[in-house]
N, C-alpha and C. Protein backbone atom coordinates (compact mmCIF):
# COMPACT_ATOMS: atom_id res chain seq x y z
N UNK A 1 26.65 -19.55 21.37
CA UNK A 1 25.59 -18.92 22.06
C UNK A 1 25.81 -17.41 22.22
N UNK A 2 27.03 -16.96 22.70
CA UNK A 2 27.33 -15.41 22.61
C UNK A 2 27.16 -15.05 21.25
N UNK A 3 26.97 -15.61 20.00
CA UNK A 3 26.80 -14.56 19.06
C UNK A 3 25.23 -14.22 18.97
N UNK A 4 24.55 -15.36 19.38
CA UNK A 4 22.99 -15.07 19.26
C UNK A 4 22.52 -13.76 20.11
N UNK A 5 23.08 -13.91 21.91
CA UNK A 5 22.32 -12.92 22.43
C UNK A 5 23.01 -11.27 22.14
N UNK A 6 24.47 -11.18 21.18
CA UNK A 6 24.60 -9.66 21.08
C UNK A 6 23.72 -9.17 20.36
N UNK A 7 23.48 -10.14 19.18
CA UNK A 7 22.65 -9.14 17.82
C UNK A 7 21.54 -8.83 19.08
N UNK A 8 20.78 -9.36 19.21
CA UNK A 8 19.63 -9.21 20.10
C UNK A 8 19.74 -8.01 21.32
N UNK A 9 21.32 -8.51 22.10
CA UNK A 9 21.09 -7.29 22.50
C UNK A 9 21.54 -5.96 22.79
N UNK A 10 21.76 -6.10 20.96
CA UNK A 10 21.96 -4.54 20.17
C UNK A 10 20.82 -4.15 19.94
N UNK A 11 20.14 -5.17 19.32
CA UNK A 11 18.95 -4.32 18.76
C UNK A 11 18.16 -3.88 20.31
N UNK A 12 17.65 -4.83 21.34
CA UNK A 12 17.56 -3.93 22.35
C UNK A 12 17.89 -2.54 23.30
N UNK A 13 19.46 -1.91 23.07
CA UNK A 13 19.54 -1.15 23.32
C UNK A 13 19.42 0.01 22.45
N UNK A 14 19.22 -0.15 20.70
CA UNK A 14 18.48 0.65 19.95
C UNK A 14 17.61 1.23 20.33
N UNK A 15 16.24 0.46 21.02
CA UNK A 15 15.51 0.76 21.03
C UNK A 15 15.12 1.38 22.37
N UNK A 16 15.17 0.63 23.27
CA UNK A 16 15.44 1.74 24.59
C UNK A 16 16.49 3.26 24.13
N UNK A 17 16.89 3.02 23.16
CA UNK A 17 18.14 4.74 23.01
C UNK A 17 16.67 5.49 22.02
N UNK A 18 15.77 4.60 21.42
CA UNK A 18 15.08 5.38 20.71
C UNK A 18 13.88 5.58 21.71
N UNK A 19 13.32 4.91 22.29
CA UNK A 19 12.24 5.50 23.15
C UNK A 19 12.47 6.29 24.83
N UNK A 20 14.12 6.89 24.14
CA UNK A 20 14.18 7.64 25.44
C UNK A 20 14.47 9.16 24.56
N UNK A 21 15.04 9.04 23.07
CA UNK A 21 15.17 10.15 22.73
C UNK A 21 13.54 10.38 22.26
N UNK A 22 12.73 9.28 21.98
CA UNK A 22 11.44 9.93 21.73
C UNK A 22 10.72 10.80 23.01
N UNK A 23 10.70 10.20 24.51
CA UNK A 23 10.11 10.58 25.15
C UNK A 23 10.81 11.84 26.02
N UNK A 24 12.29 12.40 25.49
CA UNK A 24 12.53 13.54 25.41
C UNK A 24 12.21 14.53 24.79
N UNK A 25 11.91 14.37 23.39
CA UNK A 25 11.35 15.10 22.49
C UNK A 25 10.15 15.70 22.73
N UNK A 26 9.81 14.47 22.89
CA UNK A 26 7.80 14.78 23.41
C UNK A 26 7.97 15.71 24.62
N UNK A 27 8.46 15.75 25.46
CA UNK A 27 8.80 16.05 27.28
C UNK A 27 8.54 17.28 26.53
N UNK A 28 10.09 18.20 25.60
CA UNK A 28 10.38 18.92 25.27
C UNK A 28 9.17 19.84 24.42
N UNK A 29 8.42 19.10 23.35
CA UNK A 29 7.40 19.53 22.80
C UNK A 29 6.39 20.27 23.72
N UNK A 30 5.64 19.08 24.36
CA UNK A 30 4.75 19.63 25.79
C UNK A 30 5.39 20.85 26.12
N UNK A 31 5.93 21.10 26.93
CA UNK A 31 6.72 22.10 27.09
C UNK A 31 6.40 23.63 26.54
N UNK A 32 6.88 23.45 25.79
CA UNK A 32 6.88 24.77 24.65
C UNK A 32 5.53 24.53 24.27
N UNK A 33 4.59 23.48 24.03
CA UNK A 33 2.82 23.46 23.66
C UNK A 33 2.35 24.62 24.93
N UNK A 34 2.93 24.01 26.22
CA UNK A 34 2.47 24.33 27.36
C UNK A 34 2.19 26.32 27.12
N UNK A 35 3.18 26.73 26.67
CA UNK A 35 3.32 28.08 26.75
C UNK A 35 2.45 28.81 25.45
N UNK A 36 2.42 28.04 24.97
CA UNK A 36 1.77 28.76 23.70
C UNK A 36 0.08 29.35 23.84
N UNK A 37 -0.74 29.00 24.93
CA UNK A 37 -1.55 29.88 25.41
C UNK A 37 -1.82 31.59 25.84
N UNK A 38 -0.62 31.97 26.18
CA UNK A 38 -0.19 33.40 26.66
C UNK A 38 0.24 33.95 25.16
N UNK A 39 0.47 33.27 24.13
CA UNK A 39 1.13 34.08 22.93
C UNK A 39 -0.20 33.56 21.80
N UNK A 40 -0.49 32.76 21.93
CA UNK A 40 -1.02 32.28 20.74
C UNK A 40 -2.92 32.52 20.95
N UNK A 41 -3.93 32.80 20.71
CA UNK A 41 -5.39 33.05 21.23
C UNK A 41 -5.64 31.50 20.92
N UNK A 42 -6.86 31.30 21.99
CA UNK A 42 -7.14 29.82 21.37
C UNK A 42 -7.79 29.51 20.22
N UNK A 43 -8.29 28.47 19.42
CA UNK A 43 -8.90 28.39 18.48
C UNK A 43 -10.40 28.55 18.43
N UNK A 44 -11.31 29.06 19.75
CA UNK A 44 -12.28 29.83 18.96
C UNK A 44 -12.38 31.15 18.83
N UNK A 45 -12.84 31.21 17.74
CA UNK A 45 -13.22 32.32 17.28
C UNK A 45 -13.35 33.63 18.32
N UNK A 46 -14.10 33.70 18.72
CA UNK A 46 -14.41 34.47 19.62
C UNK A 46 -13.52 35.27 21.04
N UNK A 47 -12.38 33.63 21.30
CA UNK A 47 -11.39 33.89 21.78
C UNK A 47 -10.33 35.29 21.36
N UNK A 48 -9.83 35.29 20.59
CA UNK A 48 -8.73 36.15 19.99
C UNK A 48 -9.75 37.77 19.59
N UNK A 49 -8.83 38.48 19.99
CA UNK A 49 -9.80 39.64 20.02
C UNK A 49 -9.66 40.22 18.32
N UNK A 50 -10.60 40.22 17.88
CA UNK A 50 -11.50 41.25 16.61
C UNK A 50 -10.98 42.85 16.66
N UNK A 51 -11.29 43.32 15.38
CA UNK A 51 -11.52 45.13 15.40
C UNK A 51 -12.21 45.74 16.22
N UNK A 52 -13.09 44.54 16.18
CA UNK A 52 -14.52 45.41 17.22
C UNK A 52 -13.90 45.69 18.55
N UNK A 53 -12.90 44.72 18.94
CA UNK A 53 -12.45 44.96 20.29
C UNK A 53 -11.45 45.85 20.50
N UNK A 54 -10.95 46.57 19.36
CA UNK A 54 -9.57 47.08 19.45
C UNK A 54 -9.97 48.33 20.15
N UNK A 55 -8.76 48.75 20.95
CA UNK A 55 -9.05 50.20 21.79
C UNK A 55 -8.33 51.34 21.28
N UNK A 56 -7.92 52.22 21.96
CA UNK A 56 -6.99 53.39 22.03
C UNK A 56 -6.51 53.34 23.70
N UNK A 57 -5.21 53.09 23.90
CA UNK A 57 -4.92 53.22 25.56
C UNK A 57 -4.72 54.83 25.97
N UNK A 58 -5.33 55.22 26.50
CA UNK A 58 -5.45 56.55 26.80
C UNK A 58 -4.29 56.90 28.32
N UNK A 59 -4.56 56.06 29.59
CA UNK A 59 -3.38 56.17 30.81
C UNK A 59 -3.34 54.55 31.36
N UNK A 60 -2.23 54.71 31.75
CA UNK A 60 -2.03 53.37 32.62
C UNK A 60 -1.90 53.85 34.36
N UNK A 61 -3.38 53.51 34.50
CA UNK A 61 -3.83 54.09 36.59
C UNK A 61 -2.72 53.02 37.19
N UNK A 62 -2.46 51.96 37.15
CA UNK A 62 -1.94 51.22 38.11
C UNK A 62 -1.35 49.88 37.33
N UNK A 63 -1.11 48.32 37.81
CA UNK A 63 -0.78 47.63 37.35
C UNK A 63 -1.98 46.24 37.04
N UNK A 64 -3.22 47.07 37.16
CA UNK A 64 -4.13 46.21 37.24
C UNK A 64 -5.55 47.32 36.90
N UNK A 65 -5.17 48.40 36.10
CA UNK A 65 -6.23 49.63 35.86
C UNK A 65 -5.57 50.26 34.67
N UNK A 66 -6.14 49.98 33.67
CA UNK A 66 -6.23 50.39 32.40
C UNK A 66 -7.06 51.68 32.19
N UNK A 67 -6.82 53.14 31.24
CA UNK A 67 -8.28 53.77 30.73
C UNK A 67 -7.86 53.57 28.69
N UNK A 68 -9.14 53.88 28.56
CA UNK A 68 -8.92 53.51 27.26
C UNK A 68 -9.79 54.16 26.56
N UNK A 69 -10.02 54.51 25.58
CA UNK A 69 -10.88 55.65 24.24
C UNK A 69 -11.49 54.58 23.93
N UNK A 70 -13.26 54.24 24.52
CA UNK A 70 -13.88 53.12 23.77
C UNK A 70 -15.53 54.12 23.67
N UNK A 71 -15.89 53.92 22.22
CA UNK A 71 -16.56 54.93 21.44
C UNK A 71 -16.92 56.45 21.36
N UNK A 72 -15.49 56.79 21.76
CA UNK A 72 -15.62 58.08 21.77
C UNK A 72 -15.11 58.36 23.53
N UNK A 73 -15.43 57.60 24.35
CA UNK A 73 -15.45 57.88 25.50
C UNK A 73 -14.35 56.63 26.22
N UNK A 74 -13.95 57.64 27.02
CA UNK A 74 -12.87 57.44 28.18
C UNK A 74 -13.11 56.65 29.24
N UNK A 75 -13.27 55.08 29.65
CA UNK A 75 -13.53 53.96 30.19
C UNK A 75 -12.46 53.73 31.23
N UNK A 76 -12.28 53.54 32.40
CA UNK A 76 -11.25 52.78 33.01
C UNK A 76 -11.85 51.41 32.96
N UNK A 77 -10.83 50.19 32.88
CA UNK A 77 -10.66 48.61 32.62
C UNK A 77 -10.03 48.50 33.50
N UNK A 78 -10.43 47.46 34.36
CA UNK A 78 -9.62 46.66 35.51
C UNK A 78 -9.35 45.18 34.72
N UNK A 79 -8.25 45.08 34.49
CA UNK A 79 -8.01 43.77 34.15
C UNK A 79 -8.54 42.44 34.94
N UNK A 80 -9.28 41.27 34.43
CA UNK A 80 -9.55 40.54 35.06
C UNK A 80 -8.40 39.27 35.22
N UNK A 81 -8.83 38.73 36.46
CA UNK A 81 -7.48 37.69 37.21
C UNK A 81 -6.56 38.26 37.64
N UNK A 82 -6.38 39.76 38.11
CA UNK A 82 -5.24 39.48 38.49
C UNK A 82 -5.08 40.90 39.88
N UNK A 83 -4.44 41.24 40.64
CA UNK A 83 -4.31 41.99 41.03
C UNK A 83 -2.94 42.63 41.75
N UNK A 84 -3.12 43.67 41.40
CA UNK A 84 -1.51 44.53 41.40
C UNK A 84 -1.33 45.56 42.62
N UNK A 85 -0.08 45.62 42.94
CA UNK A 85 0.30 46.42 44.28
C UNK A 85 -0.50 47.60 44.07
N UNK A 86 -1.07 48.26 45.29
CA UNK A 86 -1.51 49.47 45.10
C UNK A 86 0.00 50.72 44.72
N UNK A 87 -0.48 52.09 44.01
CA UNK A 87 0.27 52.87 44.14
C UNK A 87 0.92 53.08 45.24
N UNK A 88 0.57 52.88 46.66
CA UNK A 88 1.52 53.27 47.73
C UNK A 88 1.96 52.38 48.55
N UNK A 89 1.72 51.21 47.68
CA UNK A 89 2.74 50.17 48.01
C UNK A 89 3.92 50.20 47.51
N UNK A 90 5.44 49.50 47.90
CA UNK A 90 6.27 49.86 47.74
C UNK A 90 6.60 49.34 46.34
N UNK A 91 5.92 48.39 45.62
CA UNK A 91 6.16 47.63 44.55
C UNK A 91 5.13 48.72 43.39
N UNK A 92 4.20 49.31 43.95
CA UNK A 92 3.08 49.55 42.99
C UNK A 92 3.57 50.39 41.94
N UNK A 93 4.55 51.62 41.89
CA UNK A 93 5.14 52.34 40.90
C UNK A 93 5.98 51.40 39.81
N UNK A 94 6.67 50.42 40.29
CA UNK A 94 7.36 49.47 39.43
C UNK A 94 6.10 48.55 38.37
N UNK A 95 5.00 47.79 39.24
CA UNK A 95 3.93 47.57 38.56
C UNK A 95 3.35 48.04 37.51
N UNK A 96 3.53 49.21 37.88
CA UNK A 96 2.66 50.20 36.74
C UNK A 96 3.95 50.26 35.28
N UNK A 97 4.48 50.44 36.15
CA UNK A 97 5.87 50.65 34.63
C UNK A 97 6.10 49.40 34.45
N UNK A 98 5.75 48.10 34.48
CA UNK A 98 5.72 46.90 34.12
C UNK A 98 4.73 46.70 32.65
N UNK A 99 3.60 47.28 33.63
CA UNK A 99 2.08 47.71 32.49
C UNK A 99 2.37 48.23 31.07
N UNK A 100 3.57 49.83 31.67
CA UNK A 100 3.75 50.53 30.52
C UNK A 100 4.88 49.92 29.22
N UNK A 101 5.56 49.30 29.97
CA UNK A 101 6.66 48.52 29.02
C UNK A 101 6.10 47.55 28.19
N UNK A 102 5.08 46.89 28.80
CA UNK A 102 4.01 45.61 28.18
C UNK A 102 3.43 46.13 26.88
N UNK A 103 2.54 47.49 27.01
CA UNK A 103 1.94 48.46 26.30
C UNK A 103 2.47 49.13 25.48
N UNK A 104 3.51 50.01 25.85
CA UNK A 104 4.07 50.45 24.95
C UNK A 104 4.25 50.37 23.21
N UNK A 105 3.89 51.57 22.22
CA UNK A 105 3.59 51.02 21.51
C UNK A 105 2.71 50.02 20.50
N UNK A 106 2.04 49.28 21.67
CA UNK A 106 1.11 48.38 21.04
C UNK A 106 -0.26 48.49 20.68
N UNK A 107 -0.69 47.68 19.78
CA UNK A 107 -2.05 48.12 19.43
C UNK A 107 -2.60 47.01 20.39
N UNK A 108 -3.86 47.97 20.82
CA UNK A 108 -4.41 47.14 22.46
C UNK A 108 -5.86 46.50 21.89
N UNK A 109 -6.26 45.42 22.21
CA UNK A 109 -7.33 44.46 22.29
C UNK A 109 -8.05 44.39 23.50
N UNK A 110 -9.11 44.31 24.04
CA UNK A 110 -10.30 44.22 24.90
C UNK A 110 -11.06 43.05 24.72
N UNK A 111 -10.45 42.16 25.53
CA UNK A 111 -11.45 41.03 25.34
C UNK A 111 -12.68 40.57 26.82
N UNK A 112 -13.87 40.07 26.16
CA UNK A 112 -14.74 40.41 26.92
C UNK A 112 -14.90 38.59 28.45
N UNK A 113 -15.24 38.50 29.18
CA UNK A 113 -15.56 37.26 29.87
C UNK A 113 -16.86 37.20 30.75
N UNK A 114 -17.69 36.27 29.77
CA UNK A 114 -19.58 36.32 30.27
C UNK A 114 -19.13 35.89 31.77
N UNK A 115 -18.21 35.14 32.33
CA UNK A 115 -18.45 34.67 33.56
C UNK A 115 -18.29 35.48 34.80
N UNK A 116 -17.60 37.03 34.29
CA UNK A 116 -17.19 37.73 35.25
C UNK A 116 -18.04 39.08 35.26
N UNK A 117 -19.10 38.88 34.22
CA UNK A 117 -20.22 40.68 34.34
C UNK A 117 -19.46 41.75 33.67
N UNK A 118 -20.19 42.43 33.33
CA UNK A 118 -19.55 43.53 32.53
C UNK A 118 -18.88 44.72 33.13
N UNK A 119 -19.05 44.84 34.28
CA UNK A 119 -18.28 45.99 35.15
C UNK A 119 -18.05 45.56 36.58
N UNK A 120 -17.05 46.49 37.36
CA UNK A 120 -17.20 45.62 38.83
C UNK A 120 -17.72 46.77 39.72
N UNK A 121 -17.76 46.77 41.08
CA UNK A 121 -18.13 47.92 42.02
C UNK A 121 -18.25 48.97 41.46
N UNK A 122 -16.40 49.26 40.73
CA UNK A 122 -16.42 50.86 41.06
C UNK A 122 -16.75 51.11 39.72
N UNK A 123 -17.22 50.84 38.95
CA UNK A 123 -17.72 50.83 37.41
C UNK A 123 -16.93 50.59 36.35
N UNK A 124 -15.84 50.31 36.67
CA UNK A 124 -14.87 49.79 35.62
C UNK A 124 -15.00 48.52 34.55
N UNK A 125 -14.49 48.76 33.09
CA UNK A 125 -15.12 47.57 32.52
C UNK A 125 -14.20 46.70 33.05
N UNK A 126 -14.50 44.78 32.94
CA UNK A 126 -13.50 43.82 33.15
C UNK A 126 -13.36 43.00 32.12
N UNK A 127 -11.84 42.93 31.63
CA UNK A 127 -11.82 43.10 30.73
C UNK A 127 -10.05 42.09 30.34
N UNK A 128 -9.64 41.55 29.63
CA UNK A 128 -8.47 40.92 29.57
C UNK A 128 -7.71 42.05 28.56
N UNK A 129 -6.47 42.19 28.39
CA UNK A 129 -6.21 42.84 27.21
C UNK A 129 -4.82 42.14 26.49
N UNK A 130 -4.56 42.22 25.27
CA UNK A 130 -4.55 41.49 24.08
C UNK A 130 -3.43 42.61 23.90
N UNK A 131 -2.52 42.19 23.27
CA UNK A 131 -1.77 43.02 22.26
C UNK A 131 -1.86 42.27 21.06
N UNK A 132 -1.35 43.13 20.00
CA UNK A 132 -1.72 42.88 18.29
C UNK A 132 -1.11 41.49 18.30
N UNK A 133 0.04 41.08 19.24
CA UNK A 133 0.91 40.04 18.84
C UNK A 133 0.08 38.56 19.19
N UNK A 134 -0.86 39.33 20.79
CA UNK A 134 -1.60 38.09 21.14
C UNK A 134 -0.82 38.12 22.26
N UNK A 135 -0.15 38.71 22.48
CA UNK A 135 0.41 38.70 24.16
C UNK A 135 -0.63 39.01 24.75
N UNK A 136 -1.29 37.73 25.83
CA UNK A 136 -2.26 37.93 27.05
C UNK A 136 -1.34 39.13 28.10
N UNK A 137 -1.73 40.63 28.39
CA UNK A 137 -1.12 40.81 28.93
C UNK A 137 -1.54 40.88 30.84
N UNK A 138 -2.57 40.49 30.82
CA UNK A 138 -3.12 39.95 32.27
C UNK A 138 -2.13 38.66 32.49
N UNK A 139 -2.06 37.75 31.75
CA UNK A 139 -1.16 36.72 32.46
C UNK A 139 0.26 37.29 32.52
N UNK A 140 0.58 37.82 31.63
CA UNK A 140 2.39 38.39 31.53
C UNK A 140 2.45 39.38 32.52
N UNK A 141 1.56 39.68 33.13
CA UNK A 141 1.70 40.73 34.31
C UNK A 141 1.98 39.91 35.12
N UNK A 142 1.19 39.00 35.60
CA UNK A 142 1.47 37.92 36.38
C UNK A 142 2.73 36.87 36.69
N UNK A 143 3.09 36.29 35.35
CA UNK A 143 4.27 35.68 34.83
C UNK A 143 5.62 36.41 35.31
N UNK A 144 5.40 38.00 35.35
CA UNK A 144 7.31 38.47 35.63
C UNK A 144 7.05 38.85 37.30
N UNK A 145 5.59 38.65 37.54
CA UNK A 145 5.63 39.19 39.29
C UNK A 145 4.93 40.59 39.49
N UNK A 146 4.30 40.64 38.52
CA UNK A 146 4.20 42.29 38.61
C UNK A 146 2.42 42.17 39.38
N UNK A 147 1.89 41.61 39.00
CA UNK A 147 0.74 41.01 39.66
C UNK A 147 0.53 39.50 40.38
N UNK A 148 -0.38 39.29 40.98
CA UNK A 148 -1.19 38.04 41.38
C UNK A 148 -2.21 37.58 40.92
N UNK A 149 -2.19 36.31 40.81
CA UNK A 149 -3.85 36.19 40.75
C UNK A 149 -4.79 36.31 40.88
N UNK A 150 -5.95 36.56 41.10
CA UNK A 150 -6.51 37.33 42.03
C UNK A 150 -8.30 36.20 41.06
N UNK A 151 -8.65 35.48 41.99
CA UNK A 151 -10.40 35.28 41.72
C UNK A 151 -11.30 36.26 42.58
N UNK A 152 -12.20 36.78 42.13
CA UNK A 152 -12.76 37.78 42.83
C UNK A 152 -13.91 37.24 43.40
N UNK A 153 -14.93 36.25 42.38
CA UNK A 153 -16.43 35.07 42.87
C UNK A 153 -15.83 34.22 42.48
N UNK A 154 -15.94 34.25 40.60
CA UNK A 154 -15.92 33.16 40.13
C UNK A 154 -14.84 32.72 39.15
N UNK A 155 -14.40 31.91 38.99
CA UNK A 155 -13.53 31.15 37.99
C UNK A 155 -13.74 32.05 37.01
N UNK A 156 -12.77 31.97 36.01
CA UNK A 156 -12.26 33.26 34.98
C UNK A 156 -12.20 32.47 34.08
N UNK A 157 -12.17 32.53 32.77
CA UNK A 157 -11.23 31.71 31.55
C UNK A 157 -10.23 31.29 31.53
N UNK A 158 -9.07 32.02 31.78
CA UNK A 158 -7.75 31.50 31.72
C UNK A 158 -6.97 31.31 32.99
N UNK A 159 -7.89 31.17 34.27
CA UNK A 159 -7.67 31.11 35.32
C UNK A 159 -6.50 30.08 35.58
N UNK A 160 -6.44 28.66 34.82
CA UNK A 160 -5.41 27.76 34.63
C UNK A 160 -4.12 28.51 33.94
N UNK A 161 -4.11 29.10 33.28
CA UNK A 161 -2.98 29.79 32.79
C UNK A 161 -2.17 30.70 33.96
N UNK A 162 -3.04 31.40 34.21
CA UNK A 162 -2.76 32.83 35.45
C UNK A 162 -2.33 31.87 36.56
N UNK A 163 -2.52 30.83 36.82
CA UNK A 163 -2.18 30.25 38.17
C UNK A 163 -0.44 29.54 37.61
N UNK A 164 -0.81 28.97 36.60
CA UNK A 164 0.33 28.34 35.92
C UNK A 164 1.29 29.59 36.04
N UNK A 165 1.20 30.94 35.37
CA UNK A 165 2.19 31.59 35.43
C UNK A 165 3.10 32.74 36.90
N UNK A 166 1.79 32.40 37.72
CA UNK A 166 2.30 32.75 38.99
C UNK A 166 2.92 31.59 39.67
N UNK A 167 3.09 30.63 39.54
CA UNK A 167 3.92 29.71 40.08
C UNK A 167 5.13 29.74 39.34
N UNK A 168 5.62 30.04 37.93
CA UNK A 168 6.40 30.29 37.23
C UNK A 168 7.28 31.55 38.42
N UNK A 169 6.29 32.71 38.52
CA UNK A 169 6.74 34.11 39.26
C UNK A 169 7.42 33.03 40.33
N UNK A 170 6.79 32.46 41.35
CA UNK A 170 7.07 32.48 42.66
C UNK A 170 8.18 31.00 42.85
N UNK A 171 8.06 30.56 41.75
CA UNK A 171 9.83 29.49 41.63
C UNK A 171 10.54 30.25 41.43
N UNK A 172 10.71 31.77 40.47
CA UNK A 172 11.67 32.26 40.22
C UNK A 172 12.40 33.52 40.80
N UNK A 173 11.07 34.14 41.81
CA UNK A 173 11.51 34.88 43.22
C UNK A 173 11.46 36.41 42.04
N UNK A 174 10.06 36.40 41.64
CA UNK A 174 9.80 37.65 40.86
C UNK A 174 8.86 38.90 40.97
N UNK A 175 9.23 40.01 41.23
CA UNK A 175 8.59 41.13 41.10
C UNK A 175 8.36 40.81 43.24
N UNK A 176 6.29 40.64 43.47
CA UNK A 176 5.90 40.47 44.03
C UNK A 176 6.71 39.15 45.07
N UNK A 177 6.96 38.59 44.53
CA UNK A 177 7.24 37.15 44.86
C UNK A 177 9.09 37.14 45.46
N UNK A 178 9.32 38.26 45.62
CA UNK A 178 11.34 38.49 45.82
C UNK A 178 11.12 39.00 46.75
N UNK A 179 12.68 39.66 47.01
CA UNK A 179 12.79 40.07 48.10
C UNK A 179 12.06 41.26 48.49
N UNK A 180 11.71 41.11 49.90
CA UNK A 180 10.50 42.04 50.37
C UNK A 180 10.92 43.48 50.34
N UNK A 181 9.92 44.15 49.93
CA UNK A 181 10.43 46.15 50.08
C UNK A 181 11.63 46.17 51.59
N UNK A 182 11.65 47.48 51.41
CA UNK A 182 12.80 48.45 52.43
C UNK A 182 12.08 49.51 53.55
């Protein structure tokens, strides 16, 4: 009788060893799927920003105020979702040089969102911005702490992302989210 139940239960612990390295794998996959929103544009079309959208970054006002050379003329962009220390807050100079390190170098994208209107109060366009690589850099502002989330009426596009990556910030005690100014 002991020789019947080993084969059996060998092959049982095969398989529990295989549907635990499978459902690590997968764990692991998800995972890394999970992130590929902030780097990768989604698959429509319309998503991933075009020529038409490409800018010239002209200054970086703050960590949440873009200006930019769009047809000839000099635009300030408030990034949408997110909002950043003011300048005379104690974080807001670091913010901004968060912006510039993001930027630096890069060729900048303007992407547009019907749900949020084309300008806000103070006439600024709203606006997500894109680097050539596809770095969302409204969420990566968010992601190291350098901003918050910020809904202003209404739900945004990538509003699930931006929330996803401020909880990332605030498990990891970042930028905004650390230890408090002096």
């Amino acid at each position: 009788m002991k020789d019947d139940r080993r084969p059996k239960l060998k092959k049982f612990y095969y398989l529990v060893g295989y549907v635990l390295v499978v459902f690590f794998a997968g764990f692991g996959l998800f995972s890394a799927l999970k992130q590929l929103p902030k780097v990768l544009p989604a698959s429509d079309s319309q998503s991933f920003p075009s020529s038409k959208n490409q800018v010239v970054l002209t200054k970086i006002v703050d960590g949440d105020t873009v200006k930019v050379l769009l047809e000839d003329t000099e635009q300030s962009v408030r990034l949408i979702g997110i909002n950043a220390p003011e300048i005379n807050d104690c974080r807001g100079d670091w913010s901004r040089a968060e912006m510039e390190k993001l930027l630096a170098g890069q060729t900048v994208f303007l992407e547009e969102d019907p749900t949020q209107g084309e300008k806000d109060k103070y006439d600024r366009l709203l606006r997500y911005i894109h680097t050539g690589s596809g770095l969302n850099v409204n969420a990566e502002m968010v992601e190291i702490g350098a901003a918050k989330e910020y809904t202003y009426d209404k739900d945004y596009k990538y509003k699930e992302l931006f929330i996803d990556a401020q909880d990332t910030a605030k498990i990891n005690k970042l930028g905004v989210w650390g230890v408090p100014c002096d």
